[in-house]
Protein backbone atom coordinates (compact mmCIF):
# COMPACT_ATOMS: atom_id res chain seq x y z
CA UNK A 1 118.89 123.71 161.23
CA UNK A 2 118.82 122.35 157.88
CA UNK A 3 117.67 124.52 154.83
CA UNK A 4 113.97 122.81 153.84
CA UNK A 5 114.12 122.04 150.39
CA UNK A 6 110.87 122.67 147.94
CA UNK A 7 109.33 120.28 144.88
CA UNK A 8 111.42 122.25 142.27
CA UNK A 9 114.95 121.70 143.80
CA UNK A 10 114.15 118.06 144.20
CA UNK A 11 113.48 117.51 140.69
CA UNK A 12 116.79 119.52 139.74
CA UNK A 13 119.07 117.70 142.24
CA UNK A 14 117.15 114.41 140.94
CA UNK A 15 117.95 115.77 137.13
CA UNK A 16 121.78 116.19 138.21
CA UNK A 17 121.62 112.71 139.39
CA UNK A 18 119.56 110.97 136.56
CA UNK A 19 122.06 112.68 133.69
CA UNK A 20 125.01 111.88 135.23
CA UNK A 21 127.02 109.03 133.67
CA UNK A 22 129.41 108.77 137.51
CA UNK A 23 126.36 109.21 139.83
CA UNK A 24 128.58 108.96 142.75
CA UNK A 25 130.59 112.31 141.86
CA UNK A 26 127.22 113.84 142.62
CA UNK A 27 127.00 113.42 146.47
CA UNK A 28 126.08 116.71 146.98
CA UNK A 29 122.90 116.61 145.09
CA UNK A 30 122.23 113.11 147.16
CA UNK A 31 122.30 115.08 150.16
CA UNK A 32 120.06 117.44 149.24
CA UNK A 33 117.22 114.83 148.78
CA UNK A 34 117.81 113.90 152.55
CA UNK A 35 117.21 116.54 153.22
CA UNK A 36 113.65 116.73 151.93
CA UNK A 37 112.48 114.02 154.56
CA UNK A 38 112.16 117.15 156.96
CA UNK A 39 109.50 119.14 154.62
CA UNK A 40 106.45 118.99 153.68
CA UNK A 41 104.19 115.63 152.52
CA UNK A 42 105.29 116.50 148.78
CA UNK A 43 108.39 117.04 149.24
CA UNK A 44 108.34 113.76 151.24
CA UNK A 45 106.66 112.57 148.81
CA UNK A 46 109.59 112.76 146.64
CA UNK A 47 112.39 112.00 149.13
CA UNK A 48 110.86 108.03 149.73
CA UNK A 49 111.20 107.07 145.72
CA UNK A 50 114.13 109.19 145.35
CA UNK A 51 116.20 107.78 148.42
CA UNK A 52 115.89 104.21 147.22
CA UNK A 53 116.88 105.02 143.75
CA UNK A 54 120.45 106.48 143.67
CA UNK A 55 120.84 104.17 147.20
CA UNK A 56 123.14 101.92 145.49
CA UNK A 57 126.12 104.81 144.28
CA UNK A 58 126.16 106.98 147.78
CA UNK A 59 127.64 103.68 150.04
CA UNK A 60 129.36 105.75 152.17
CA UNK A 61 125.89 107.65 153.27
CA UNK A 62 124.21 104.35 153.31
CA UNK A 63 123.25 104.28 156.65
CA UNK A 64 122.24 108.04 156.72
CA UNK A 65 119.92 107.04 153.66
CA UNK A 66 118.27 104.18 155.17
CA UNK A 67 117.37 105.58 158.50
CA UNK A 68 116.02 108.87 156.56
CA UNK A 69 113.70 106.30 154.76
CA UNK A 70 112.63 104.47 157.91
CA UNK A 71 111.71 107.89 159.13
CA UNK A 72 109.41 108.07 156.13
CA UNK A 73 107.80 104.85 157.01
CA UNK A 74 107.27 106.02 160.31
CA UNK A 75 105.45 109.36 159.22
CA UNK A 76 102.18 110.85 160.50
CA UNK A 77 100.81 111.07 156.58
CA UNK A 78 99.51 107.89 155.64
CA UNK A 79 100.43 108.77 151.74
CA UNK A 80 104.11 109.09 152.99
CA UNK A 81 104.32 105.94 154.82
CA UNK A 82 102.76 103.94 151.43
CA UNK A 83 105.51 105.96 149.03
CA UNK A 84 107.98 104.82 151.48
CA UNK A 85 106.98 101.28 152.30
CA UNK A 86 106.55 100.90 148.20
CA UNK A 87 109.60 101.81 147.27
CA UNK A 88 111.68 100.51 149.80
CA UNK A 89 112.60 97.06 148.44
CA UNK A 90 113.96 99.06 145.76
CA UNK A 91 117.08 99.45 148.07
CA UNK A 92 117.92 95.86 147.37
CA UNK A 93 117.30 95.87 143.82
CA UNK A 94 121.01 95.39 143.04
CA UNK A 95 122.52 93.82 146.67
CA UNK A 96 120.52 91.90 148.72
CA UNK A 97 122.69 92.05 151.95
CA UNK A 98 119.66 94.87 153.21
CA UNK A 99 117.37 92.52 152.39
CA UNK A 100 117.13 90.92 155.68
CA UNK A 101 116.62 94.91 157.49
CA UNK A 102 114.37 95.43 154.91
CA UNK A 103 111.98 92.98 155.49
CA UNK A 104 112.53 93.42 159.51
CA UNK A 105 111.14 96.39 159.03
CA UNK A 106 108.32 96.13 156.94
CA UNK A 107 106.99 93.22 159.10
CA UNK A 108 107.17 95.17 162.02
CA UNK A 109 104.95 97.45 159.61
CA UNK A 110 102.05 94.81 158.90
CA UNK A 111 101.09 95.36 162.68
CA UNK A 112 99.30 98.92 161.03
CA UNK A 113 95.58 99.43 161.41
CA UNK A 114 94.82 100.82 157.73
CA UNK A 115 94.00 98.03 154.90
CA UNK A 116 95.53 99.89 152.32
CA UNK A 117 99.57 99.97 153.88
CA UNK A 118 98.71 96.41 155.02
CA UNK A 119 97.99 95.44 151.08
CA UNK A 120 101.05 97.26 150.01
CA UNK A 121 103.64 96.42 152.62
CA UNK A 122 102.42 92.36 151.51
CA UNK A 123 103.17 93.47 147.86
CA UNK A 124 106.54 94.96 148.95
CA UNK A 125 107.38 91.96 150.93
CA UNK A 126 106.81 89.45 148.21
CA UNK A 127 109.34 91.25 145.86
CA UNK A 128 111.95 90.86 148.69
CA UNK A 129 111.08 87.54 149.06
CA UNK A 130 111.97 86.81 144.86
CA UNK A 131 115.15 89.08 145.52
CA UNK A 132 116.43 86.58 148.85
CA UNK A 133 114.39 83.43 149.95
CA UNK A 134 115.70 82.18 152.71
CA UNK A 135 116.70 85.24 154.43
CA UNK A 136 113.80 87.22 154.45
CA UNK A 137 111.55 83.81 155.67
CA UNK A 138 114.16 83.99 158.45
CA UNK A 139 113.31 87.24 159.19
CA UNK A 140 109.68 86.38 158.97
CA UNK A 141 109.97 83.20 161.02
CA UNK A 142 111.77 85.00 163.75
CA UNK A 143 108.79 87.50 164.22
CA UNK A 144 106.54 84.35 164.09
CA UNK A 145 108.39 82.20 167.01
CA UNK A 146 108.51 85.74 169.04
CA UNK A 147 106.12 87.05 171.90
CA UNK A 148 106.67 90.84 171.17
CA UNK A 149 104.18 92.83 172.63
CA UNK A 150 102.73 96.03 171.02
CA UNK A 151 100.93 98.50 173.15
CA UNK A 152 97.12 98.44 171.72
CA UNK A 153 97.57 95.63 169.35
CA UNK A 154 96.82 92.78 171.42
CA UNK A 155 99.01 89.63 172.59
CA UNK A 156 101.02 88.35 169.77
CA UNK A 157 99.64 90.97 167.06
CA UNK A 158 103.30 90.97 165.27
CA UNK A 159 102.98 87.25 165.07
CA UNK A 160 99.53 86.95 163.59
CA UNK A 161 100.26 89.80 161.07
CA UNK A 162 103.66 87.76 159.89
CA UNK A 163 101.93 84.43 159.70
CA UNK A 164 98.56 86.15 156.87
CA UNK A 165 101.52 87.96 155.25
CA UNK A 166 103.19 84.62 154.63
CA UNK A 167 99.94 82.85 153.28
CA UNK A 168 99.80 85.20 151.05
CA UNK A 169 103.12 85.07 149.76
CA UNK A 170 103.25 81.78 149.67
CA UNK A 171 100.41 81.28 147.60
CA UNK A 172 101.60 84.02 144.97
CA UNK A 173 104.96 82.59 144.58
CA UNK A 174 104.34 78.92 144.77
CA UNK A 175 104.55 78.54 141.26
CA UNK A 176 107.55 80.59 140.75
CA UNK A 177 109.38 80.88 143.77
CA UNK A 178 108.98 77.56 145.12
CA UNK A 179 108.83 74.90 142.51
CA UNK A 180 111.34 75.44 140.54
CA UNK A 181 113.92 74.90 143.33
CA UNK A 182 112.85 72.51 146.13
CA UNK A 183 115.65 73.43 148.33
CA UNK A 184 113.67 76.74 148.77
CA UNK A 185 110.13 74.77 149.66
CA UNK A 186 112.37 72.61 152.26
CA UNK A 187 113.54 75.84 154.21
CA UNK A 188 110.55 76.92 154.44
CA UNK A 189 109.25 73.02 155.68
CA UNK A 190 112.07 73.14 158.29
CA UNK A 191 111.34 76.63 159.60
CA UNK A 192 107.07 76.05 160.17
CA UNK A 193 108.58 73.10 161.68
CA UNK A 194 110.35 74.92 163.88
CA UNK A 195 107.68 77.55 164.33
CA UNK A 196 105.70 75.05 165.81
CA UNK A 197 108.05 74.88 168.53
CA UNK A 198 106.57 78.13 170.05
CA UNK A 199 103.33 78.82 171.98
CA UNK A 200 101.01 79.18 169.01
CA UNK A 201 97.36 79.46 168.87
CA UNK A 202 94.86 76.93 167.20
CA UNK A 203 94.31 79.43 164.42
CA UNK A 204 97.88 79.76 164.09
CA UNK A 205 98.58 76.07 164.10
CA UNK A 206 95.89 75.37 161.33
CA UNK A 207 97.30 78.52 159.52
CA UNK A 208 100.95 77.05 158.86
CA UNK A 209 99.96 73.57 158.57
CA UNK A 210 98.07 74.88 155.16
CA UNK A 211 100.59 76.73 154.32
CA UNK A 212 102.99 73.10 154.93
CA UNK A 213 100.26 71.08 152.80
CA UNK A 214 100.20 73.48 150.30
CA UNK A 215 103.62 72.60 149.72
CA UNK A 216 104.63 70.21 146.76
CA UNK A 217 107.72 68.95 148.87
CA UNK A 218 105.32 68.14 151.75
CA UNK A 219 103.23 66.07 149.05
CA UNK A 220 106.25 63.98 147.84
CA UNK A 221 107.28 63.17 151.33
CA UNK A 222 104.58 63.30 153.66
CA UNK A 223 106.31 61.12 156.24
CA UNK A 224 108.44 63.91 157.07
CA UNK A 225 105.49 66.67 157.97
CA UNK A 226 104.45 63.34 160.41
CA UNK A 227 107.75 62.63 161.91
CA UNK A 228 108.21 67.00 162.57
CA UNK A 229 105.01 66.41 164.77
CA UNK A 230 105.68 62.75 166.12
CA UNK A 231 109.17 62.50 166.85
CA UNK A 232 109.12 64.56 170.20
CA UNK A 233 106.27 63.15 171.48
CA UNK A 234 106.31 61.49 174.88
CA UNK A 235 104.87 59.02 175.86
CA UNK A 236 102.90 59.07 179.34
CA UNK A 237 101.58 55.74 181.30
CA UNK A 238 98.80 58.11 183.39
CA UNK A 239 96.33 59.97 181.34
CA UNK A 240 93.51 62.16 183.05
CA UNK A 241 91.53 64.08 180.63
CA UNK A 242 91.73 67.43 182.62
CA UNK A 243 91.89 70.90 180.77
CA UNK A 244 95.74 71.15 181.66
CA UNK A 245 96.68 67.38 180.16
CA UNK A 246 95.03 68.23 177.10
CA UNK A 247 96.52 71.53 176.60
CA UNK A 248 99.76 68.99 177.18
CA UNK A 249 98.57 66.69 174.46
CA UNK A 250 98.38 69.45 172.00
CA UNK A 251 101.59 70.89 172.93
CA UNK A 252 103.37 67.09 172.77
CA UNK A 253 101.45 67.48 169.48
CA UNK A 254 103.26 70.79 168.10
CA UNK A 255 106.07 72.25 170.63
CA UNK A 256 108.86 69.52 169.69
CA UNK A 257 111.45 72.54 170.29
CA UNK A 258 110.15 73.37 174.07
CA UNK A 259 109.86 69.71 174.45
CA UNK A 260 113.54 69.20 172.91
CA UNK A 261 114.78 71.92 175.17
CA UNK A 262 112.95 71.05 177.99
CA UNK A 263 111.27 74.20 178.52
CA UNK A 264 108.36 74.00 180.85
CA UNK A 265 104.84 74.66 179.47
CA UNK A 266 103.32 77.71 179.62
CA UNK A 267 101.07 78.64 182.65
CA UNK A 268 98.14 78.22 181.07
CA UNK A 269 95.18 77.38 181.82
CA UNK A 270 92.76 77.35 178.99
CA UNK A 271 88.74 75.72 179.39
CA UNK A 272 88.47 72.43 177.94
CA UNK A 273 86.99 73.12 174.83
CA UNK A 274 89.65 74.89 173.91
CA UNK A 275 91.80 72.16 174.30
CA UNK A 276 90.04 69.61 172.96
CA UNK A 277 89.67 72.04 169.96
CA UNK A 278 93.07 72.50 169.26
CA UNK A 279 93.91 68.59 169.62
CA UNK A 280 91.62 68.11 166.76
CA UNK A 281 93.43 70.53 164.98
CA UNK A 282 96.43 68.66 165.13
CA UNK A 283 94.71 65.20 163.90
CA UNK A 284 92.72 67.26 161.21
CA UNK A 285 95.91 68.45 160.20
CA UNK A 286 97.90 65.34 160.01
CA UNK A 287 95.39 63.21 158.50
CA UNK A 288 96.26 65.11 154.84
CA UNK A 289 100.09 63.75 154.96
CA UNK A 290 98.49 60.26 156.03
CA UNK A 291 96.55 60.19 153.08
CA UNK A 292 98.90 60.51 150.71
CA UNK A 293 101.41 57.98 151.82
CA UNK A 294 102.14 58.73 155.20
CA UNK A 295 102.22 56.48 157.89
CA UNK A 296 100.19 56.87 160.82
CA UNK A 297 101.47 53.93 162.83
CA UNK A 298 103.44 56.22 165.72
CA UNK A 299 100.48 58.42 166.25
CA UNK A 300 97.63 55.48 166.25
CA UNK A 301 99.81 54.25 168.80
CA UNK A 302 99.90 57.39 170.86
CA UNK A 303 96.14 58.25 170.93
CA UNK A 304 95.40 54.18 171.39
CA UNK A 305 97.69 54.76 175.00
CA UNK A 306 96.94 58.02 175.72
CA UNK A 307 93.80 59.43 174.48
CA UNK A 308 91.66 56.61 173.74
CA UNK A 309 91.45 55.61 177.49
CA UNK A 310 89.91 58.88 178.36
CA UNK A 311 87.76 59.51 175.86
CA UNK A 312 84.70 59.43 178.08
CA UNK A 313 86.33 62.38 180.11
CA UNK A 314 85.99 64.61 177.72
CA UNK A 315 82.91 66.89 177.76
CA UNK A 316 80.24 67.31 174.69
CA UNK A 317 79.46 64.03 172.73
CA UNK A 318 80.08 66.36 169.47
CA UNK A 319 83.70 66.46 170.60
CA UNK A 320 84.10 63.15 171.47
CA UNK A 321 82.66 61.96 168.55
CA UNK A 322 85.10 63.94 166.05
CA UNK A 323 87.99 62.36 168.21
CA UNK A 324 87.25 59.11 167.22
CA UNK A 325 86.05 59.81 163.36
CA UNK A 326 90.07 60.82 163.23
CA UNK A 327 90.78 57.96 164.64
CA UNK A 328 88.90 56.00 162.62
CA UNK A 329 90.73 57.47 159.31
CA UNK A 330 93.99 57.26 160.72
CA UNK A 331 93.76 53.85 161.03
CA UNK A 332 94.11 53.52 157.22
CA UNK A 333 97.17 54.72 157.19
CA UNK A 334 98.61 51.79 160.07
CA UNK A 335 100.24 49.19 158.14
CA UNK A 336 102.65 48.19 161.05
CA UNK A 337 101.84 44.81 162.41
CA UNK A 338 103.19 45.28 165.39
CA UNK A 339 101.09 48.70 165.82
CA UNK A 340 98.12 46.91 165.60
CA UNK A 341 99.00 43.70 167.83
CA UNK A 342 99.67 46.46 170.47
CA UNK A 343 96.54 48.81 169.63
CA UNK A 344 94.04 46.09 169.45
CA UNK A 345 93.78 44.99 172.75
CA UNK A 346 93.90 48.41 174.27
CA UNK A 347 91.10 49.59 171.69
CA UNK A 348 89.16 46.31 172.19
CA UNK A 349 87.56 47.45 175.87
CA UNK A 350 86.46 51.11 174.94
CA UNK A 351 84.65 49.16 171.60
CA UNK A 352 83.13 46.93 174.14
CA UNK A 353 81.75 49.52 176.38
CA UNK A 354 79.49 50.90 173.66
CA UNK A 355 78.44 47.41 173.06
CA UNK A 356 76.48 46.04 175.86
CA UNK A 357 76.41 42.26 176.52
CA UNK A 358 74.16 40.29 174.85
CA UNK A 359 70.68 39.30 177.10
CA UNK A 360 71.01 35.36 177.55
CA UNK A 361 67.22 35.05 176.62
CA UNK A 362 66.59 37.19 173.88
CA UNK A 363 63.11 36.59 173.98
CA UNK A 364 62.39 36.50 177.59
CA UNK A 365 64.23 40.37 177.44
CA UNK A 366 61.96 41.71 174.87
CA UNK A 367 58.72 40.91 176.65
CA UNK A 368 60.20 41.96 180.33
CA UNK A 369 58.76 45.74 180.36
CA UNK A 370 61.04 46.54 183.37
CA UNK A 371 64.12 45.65 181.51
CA UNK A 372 65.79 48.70 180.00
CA UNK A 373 66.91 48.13 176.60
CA UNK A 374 70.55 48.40 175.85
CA UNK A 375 71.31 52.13 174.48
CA UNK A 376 73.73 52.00 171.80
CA UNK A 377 75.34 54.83 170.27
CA UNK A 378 76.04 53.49 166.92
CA UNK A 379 77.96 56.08 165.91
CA UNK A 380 80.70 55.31 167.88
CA UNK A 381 80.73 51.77 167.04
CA UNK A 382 80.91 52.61 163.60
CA UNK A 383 84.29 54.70 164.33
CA UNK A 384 85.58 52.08 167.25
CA UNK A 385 84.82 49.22 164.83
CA UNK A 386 85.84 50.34 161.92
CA UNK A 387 89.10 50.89 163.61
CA UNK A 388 89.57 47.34 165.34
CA UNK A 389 87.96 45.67 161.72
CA UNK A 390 90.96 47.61 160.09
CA UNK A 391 94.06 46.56 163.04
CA UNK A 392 92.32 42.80 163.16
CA UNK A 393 93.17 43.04 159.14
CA UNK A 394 96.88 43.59 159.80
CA UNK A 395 97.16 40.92 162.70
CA UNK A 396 94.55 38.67 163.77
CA UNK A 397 96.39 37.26 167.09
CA UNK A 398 94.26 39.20 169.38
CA UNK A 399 90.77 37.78 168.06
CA UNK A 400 92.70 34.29 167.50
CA UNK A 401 94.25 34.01 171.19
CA UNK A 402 90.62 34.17 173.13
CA UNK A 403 87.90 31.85 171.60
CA UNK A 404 85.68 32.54 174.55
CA UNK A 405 86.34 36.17 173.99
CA UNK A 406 85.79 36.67 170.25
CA UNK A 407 82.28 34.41 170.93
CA UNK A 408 81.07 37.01 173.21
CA UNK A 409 82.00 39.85 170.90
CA UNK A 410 80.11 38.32 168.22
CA UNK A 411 76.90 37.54 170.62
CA UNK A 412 77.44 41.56 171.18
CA UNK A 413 77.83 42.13 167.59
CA UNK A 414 74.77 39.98 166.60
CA UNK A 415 72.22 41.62 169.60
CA UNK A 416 73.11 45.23 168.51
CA UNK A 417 72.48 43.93 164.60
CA UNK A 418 69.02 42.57 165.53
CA UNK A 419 68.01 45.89 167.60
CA UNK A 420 68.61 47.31 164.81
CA UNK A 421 66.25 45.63 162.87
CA UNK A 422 63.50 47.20 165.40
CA UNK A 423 64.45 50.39 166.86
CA UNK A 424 66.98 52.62 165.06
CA UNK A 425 65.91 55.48 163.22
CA UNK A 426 65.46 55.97 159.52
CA UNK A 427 68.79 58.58 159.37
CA UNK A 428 71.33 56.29 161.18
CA UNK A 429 70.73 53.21 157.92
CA UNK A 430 74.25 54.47 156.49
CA UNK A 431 75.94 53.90 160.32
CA UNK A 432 74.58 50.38 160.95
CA UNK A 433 74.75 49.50 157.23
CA UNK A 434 78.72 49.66 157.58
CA UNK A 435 78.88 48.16 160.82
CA UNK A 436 76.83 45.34 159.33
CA UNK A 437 79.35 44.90 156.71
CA UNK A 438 82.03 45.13 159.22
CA UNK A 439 80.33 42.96 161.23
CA UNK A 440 79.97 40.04 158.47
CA UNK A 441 84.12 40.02 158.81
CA UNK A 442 84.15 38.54 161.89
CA UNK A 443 81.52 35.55 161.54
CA UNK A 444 83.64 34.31 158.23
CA UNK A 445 85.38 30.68 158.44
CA UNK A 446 87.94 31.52 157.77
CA UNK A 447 88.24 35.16 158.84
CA UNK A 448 88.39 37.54 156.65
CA UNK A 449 88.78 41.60 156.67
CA UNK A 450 88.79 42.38 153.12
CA UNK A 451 85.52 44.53 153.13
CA UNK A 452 86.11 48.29 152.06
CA UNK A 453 83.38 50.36 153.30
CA UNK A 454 83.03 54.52 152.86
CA UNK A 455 82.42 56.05 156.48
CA UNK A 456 79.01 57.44 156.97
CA UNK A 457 80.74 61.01 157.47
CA UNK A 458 82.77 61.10 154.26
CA UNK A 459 81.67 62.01 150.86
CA UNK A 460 81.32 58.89 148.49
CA UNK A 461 83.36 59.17 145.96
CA UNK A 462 81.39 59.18 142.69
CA UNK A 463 81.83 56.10 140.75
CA UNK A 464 83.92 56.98 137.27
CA UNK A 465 82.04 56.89 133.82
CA UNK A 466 83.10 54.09 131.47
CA UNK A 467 86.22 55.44 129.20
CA UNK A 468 84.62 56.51 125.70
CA UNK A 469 87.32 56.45 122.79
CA UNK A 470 87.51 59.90 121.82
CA UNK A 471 88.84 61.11 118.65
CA UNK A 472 91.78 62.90 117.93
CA UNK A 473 92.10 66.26 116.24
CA UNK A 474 92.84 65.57 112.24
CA UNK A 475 91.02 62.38 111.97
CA UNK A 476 87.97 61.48 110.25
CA UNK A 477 85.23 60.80 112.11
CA UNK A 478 84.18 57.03 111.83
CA UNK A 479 80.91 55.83 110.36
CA UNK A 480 78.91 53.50 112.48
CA UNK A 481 76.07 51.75 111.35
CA UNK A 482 73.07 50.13 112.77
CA UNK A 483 71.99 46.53 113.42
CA UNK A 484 69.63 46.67 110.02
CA UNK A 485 72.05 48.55 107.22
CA UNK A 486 68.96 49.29 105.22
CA UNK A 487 68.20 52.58 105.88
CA UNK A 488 64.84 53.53 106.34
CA UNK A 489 63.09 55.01 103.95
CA UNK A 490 61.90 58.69 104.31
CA UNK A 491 58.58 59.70 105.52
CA UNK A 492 56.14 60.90 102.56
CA UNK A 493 55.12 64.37 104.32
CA UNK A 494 53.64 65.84 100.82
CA UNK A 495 50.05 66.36 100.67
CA UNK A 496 49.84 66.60 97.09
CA UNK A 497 48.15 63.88 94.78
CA UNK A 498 50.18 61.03 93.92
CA UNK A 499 49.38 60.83 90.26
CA UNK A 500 50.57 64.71 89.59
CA UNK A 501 53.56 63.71 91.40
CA UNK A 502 54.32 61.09 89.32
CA UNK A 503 53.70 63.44 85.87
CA UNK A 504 56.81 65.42 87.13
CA UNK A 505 59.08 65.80 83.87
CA UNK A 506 62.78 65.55 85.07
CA UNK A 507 64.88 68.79 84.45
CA UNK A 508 66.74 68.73 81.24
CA UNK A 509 69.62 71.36 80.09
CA UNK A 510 68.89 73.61 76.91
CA UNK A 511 71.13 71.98 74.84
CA UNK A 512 69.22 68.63 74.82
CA UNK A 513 65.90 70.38 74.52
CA UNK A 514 64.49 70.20 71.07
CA UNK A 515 64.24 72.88 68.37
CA UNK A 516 68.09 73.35 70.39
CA UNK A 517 70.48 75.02 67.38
């Protein structure tokens, strides 16, 4: 058994080592610090920012080093476990070919209960992160696409731990890290890409999409965020909106690796909600790129064949109703007229169904009492018509092709305008006020779909204040004058008489005074 070695003889050995000009003539005195990993907490104390230290000049007791730090990390005293985890990066101060082991280990560390190690394992993973890029977001991203398993830590614990530890990293370094070389930001692009590819959760999902937006290569080319999420979906002719098919949707969504690989799905079977929750995760999350250039043609396409046609399958009017708001914004972002020749006429039916047909005698319906008055649910007109007003602007074939057709939409149109006038309530104005706008679009000879409304769920943008020169530092302020360049005269405040006023002699200097010599 090995000799335990006390607080004084690690500060010698460590004196030996710090004066020495050829530290690796001094192995000896290495060895001794090893050696202090089986003592007591200070001694162990010592050992984990002593080890990392003098790593570099001892390369043929690497190994033997690195192990006896991991065995610090893994230490009953939580004080030992922080030295160790702090100074560990240290070891790739100078080579980073243990980066990559470095940071394995320290994210299998982030899976620890106490806030405190959590904090500082981040801090220590950020430095190794500035030392080597790419390789230790490999290392991260391969603990994020894993299902590793850790006895009391829940399902997927390593892989939620790895994916905060990134946000945080992320955000720290994007102005350092990250900026200054793009090649850096599109690594990390191309591996959430990829991360996607596994079975994540919604929380996940949203999680590394934000970290992707966040990203100023994802701003300048916000096709390519689409195209990650679009390019391995598939299209299906059959859509039923069961719990399984839309866990499939959100998977065609976000697994393009399983779906590239074809892997089968994973047997699960999650409620509704849940499923219907994470597909708006994915439009919520796509709608960002769309916004700022990208093109939503492919994926108006896919929810116009696939999604749209079920909508009224889905359970809870809330999520229903947040399907088609998404909808509704994506379609500014379809510019493809051949998108919206092919969308229109599948989106044209689900508009009409929330737009019951006109009565043929208006007035002999309002005075029948047994008649039940149409029920319209404006708020998805607003979001159904919106969307048709917006492909109609692109291509007006559809509406052009069917006069009989377009008549009867407008005789829909015009009854749900003048039950309006009568019935709706005082907080749905802003709804019907934009579908009477849209509305006005179709009744125009010629046709015309240049009206730009704001959405009755969006924020209106506030209107801009007129541009007021300013003036530059170093110049002179200019003098303006009023209409009348008189000035007017000053008030007369003084209560005192006018005549002793008047009697005032002005002040004259001594010199001019007289009997002056």
């Amino acid at each position: 058994m090995a000799e335990v070695v006390g607080v004084s003889e690690l500060y010698k050995q460590y004196g030996i080592l710090a004066d020495a000009v050829d530290k690796s003539q001094h192995a000896e005195s290495y060895k001794v610090i090893l050696q202090a990993t089986q003592g007591a907490a200070n001694e162990k104390l010592l050992a984990a920012s002593f080890i990392p230290k003098f790593f570099k000049h001892f390369p043929d007791i690497a190994e033997e080093a690195f192990d006896k730090q991991i065995d610090l990390i893994e230490d009953d005293e939580s004080n030992v476990r922080k030295a160790a985890v702090k100074h560990f990066p240290e070891i790739c101060k100078d080579d980073t070919q243990y980066c990559k082991r470095v940071a394995d280990i320290l994210t299998q560390f982030l899976v620890t209960d106490i806030d405190s190690e959590v904090t500082l394992c981040r801090r220590s993973m950020i430095s190794l992160l500035t030392a080597d890029p790419t390789g230790v977001l490999e290392v991260i991203f391969s603990h994020i696409k894993s299902n590793a398993q850790i006895q009391g830590k829940g399902l997927n614990c390593m892989r939620r731990c790895a994916i905060s530890c990134l946000k945080v990293a992320v955000n720290e370094l994007k102005g350092t890290l990250f900026n200054p070389k793009e090649e850096n930001e599109q690594f990390l692009a191309e591996q959430i890409k990829n991360a996607l590819g596994s079975d994540v959760t919604e929380d996940e999902f949203t999680d590394l999409m934000k970290i992707l937006t966040s990203l100023k290569y994802a701003s300048k080319n916000p096709q390519v965020a689409i195209d990650a999420i679009m390019q391995q979906i598939k299209i299906k002719d059959q859509f039923k909106a069961t719990a399984n098919d839309l866990l499939q949707i959100y998977l065609l969504l976000v697994c393009s690796a399983m779906i590239k690989q074809s892997r089968p799905y994973p047997e699960t079977h999650p409620n509704e909600g849940d499923s219907v929750g994470r597909i708006l995760s994915c439009l919520k999350s796509v709608i960002p790129f769309m916004q700022n250039g990208g093109s939503s043609a492919q994926l108006m396409m896919y929810v116009t064949r696939n999604v749209l046609p079920a909508i009224n399958s889905i359970e809870g009017d809330g999520e229903r109703l947040s399907i088609l708001k998404y909808y509704a914004e994506m379609s500014n972002g379809c510019h493809d007229t051949t998108v919206a020749e092919a969308c229109a006429p599948l989106l044209y039916p689900v508009l009409i169904q929330y737009l019951p047909e006109a009565p043929e005698n208006s007035n002999t319906a309002a005075t029948d009492a047994n008649e039940a008055e149409p029920n319209y649910q404006f708020s998805y007109v607003e979001c159904l018509l919106y969307t048709f007003h917006r492909l109609c602007g692109e291509s007006q074939n559809f509406i052009n092709e069917d006069s009989n057709r377009f008549s009867d939409f407008k005789k829909r149109t015009a009854a749900a305008l003048k039950l309006e006038k009568n019935q709706i309530k005082l907080q749905a104005i802003k709804t019907m006020t934009n579908i009477t706008n849209l509305v006005k679009d179709f009744f125009r000879n010629p046709l015309s779909f240049k009206t730009e409304i704001t959405l009755s769920w969006q924020t209106k943008a506030e209107s801009k204040p007129k541009a007021v020169p300013t003036e530059s530092k170093g110049q002179r302020k200019r003098i303006t004058y009023d209409a009348d360049p008189t000035p007017a005269k000053k008030a007369n405040t003084s209560t005192k008489p006018i005549g002793k006023t008047a009697s005032r002699q002005p002040y004259r200097p001594p010199y001019r005074r007289a009997g002056w010599s």
